[in-house]
N, C-alpha and C. Protein backbone atom coordinates (compact mmCIF):
# COMPACT_ATOMS: atom_id res chain seq x y z
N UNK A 1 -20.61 -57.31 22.38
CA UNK A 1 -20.29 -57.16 23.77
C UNK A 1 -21.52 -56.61 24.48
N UNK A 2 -22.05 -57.08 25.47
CA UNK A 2 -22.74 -56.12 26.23
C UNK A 2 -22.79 -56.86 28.28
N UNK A 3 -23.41 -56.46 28.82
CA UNK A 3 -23.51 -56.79 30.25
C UNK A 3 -25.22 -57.29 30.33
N UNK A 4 -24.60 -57.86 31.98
CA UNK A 4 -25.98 -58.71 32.43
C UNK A 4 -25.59 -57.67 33.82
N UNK A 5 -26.83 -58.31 34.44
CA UNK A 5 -26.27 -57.83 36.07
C UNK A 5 -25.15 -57.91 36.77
N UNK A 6 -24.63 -59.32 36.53
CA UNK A 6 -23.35 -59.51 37.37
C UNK A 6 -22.19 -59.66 36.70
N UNK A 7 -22.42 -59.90 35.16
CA UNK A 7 -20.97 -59.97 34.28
C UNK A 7 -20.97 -59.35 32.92
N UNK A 8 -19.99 -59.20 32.68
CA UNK A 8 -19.27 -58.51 31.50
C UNK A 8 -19.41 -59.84 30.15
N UNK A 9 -19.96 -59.61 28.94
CA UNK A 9 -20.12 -61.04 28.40
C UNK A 9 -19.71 -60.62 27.11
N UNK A 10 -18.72 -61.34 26.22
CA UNK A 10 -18.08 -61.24 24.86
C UNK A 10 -18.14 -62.01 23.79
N UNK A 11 -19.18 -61.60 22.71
CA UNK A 11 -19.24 -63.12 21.63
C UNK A 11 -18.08 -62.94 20.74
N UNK A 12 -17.71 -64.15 20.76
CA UNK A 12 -16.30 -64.58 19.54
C UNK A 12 -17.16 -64.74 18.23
N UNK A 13 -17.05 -64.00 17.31
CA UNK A 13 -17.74 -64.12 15.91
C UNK A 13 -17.00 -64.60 15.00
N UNK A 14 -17.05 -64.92 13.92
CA UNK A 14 -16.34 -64.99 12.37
C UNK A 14 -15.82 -64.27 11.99
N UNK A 15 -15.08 -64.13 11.65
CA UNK A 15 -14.39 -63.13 10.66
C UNK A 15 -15.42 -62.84 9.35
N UNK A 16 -15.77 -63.15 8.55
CA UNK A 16 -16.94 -62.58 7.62
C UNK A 16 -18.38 -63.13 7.60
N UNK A 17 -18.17 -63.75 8.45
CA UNK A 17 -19.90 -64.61 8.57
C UNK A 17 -19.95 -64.00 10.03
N UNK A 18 -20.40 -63.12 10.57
CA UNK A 18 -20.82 -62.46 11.48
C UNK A 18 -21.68 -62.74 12.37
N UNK A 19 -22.61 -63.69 11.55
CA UNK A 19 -23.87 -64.48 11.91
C UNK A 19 -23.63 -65.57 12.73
N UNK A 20 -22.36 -65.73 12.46
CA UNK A 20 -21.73 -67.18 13.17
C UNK A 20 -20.85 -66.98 14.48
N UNK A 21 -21.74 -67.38 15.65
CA UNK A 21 -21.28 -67.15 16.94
C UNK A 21 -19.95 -68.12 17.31
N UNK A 22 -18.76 -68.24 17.20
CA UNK A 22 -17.73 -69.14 18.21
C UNK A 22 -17.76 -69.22 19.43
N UNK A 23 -18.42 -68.59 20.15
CA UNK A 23 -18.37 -68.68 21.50
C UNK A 23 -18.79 -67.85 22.08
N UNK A 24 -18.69 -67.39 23.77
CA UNK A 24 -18.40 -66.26 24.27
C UNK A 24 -17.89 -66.38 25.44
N UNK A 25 -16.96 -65.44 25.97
CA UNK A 25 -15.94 -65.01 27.25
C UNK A 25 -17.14 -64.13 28.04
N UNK A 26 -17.62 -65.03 29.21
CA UNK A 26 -18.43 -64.41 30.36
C UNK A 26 -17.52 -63.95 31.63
N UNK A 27 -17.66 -63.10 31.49
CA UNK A 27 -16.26 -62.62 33.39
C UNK A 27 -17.81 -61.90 34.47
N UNK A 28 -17.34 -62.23 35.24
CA UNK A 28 -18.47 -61.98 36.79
C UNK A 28 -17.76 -60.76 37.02
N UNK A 29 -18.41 -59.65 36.90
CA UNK A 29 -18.06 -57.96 37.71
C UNK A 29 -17.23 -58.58 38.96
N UNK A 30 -17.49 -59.45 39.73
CA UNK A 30 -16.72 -59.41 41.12
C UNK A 30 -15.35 -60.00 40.82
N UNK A 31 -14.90 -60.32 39.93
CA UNK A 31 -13.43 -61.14 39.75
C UNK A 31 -13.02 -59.90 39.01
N UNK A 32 -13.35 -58.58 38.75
CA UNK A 32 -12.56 -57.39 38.60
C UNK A 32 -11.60 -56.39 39.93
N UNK A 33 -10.43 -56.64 40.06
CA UNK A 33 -10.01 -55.76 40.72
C UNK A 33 -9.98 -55.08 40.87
N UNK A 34 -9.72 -54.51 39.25
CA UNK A 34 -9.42 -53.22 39.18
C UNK A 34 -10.31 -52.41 38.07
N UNK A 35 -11.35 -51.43 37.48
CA UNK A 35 -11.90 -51.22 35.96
C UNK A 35 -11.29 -49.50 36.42
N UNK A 36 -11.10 -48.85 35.14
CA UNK A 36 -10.57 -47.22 34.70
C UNK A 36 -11.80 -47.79 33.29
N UNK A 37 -12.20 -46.27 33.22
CA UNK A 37 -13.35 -45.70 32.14
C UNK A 37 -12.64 -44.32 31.64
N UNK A 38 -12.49 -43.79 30.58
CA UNK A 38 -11.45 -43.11 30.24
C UNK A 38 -12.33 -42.31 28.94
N UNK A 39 -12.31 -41.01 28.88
CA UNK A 39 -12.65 -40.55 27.83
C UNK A 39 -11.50 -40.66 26.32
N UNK A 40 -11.64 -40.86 25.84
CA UNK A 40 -10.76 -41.26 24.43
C UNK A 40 -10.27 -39.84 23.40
N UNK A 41 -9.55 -39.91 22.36
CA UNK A 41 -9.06 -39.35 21.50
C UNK A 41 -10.01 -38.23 21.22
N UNK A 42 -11.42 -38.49 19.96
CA UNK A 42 -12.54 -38.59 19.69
C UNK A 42 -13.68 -38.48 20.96
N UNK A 43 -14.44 -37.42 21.08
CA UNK A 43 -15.99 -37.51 21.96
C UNK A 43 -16.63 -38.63 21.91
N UNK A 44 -17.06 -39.55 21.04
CA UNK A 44 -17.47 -40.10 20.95
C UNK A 44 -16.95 -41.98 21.40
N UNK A 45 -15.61 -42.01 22.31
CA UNK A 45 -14.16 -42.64 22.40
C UNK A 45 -14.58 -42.72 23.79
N UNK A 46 -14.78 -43.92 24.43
CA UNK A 46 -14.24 -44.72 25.73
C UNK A 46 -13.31 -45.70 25.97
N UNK A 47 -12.50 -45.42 26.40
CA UNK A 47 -10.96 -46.39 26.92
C UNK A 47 -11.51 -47.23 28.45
N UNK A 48 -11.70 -48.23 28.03
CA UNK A 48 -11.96 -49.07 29.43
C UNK A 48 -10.85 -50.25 29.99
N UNK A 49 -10.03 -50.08 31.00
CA UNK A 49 -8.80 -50.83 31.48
C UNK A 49 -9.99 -51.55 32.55
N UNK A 50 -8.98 -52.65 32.55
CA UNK A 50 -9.55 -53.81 33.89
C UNK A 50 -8.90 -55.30 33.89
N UNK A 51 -8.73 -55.03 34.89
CA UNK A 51 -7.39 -56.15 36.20
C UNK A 51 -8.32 -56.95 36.57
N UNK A 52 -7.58 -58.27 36.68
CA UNK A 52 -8.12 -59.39 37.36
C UNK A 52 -6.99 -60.55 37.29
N UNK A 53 -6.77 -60.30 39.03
CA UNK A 53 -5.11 -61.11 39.17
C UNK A 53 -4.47 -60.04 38.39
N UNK A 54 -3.70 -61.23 37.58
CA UNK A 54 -2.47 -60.89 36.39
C UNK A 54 -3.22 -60.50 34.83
N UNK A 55 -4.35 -61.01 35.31
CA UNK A 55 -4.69 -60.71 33.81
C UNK A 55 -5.07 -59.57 33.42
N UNK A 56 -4.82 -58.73 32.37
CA UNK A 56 -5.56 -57.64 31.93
C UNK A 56 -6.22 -57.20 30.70
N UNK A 57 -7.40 -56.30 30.57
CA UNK A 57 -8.12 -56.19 29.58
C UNK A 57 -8.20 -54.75 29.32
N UNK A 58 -8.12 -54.18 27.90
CA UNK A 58 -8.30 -52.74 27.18
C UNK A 58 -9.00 -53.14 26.41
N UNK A 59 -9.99 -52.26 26.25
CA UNK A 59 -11.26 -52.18 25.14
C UNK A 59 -11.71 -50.71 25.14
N UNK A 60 -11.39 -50.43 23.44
CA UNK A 60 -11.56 -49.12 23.06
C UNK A 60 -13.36 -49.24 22.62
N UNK A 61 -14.07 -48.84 22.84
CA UNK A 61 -15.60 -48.40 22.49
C UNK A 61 -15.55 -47.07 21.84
N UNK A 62 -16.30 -47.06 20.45
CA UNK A 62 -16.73 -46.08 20.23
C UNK A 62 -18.13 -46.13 19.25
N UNK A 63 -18.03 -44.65 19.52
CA UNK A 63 -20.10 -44.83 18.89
C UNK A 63 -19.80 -43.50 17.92
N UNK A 64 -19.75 -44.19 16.55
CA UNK A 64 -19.79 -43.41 15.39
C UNK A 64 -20.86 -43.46 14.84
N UNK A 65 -22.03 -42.99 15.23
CA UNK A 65 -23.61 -43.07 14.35
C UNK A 65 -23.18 -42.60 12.39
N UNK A 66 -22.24 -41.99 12.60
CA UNK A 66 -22.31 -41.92 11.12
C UNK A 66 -21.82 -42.65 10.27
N UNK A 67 -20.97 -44.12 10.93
CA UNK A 67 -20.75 -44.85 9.57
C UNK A 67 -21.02 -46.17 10.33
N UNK A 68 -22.18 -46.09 11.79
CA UNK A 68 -22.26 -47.48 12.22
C UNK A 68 -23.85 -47.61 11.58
N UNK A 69 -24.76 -49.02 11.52
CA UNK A 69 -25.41 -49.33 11.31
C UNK A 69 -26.30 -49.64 12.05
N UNK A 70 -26.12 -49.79 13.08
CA UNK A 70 -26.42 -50.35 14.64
C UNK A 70 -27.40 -49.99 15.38
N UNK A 71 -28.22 -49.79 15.28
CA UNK A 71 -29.66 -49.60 15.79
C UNK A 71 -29.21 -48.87 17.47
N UNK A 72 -29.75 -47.81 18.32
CA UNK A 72 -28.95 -48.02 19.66
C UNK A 72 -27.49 -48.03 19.81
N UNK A 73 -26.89 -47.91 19.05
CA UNK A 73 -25.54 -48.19 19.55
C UNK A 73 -25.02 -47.20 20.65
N UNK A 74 -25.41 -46.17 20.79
CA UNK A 74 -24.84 -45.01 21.34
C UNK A 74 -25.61 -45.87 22.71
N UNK A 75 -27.04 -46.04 22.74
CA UNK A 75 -27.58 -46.03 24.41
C UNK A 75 -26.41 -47.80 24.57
N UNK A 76 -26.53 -48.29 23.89
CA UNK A 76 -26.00 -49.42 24.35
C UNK A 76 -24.09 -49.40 25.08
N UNK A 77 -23.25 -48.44 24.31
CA UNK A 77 -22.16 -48.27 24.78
C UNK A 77 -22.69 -47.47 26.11
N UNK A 78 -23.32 -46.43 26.18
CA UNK A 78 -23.63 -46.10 27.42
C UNK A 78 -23.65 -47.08 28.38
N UNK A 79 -24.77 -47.80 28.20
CA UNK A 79 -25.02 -48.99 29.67
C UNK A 79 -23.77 -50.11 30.22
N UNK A 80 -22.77 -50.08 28.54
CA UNK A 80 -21.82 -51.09 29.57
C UNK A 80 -20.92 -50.05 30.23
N UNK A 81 -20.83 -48.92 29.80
CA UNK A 81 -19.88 -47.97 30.46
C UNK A 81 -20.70 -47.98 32.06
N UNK A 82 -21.82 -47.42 32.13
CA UNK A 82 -22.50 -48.04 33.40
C UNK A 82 -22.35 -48.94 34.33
N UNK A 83 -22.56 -49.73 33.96
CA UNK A 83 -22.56 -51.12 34.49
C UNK A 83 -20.77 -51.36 35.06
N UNK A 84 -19.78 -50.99 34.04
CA UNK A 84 -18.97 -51.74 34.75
C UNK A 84 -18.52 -49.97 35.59
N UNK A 85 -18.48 -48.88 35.08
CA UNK A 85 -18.76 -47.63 36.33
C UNK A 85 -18.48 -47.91 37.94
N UNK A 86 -19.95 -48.50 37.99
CA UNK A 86 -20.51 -49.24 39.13
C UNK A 86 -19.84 -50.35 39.80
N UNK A 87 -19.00 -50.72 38.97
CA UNK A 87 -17.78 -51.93 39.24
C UNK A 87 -16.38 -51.27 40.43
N UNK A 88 -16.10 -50.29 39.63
CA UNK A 88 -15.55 -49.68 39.49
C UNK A 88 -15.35 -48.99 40.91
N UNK A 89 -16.54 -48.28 41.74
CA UNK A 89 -16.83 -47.85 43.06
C UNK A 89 -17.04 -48.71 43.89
């Protein structure tokens, strides 16, 4: 998952071949009605809600440096929390 300037963008992966892209779900920040950013369970836990029309989306983010692998992961959950923030106002 991460953001561009104007949209929210989601690759569909494999189930164990990871490497293998299916697709991806691009949404434009402006076809959001509605985004909530939510601190979670866990410190390390963002709850992000968001409306568009009828449709709706929850996505739990979290940044566990201790059992992720992920180079950045922490600055990177930051920036989409950002980005869609900014949606948001």
């Amino acid at each position: 998952m991460g953001v561009t300037e104007k949209s929210l963008v989601i690759a569909v992966l494999e189930t164990f071949d990871i490497s293998h892209i299916y697709g991806k779900i691009c949404i434009p920040f402006n076809q959001f009605d509605e985004v909530k950013i939510k601190k979670g369970l866990v410190p390390s836990q963002r709850i992000i809600k968001m409306k568009s029309g009828k449709t709706k989306l929850k996505l739990s983010l979290v940044n566990n440096t201790i059992t992720a692998k992920v180079k950045d992961q922490k600055l990177g959950m930051q920036k989409i929390c950002e980005a869609l923030e900014k949606v948001a106002k």
